[in-house]
Protein backbone atom coordinates (compact mmCIF):
# COMPACT_ATOMS: atom_id res chain seq x y z
CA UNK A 1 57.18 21.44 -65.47
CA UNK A 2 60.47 22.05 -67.03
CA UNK A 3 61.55 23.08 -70.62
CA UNK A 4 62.65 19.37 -71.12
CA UNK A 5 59.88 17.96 -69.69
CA UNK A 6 57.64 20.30 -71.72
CA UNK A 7 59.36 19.35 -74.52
CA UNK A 8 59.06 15.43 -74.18
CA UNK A 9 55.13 16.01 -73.60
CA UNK A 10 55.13 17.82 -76.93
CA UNK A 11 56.55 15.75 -78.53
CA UNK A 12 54.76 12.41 -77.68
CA UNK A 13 51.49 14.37 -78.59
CA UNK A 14 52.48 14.64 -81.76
CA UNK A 15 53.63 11.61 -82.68
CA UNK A 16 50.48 10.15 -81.31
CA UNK A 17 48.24 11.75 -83.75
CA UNK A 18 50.75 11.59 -86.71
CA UNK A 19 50.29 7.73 -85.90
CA UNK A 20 46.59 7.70 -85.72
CA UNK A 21 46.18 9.88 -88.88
CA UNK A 22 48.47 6.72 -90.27
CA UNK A 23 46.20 4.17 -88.83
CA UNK A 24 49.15 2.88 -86.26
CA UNK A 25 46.86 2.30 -83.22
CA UNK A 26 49.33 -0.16 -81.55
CA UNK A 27 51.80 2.46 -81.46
CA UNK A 28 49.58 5.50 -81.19
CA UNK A 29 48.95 3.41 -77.56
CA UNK A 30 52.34 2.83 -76.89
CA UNK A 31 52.87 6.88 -77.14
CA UNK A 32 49.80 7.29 -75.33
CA UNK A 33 50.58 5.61 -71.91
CA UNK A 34 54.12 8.14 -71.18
CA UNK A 35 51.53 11.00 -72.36
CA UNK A 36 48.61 9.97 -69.74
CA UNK A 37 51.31 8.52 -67.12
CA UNK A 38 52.97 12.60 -67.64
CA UNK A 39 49.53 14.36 -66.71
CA UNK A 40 48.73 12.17 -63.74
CA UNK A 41 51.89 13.76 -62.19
CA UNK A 42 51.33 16.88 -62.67
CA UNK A 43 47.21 16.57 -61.99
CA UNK A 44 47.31 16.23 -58.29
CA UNK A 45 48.95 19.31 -55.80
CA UNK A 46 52.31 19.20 -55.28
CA UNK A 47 53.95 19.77 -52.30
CA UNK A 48 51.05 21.31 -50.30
CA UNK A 49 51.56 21.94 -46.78
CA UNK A 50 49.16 19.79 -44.46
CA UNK A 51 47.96 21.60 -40.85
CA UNK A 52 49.34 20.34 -38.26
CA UNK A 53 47.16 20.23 -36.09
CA UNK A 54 48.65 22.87 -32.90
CA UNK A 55 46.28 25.42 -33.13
CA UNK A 56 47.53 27.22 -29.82
């Protein structure tokens, strides 16, 4: 993850729960899909190296 990505995770965190301590659910959801779309990338391995197979 990168500084600006870091950064851009950070802040749609808090903007989240500044909306839902306001009571803006609609956009508290809005902010919440980049946030959950964010840690689906980075919850699965990245470029792992699959066996090929030739075990000589």
């Amino acid at each position: 993850m990168t500084n600006t990505e870091a950064l851009s995770f950070l802040a749609l965190f808090i903007l989240a729960i500044t909306l839902l301590l306001k009571d803006q659910l609609i956009m508290a959801i809005i902010a919440i899909v980049p946030l959950v779309a964010t840690s689906f990338k980075y919850s699965f391995p990245q470029n792992v190296k699959k066996p090929s197979g030739h075990n000589h």
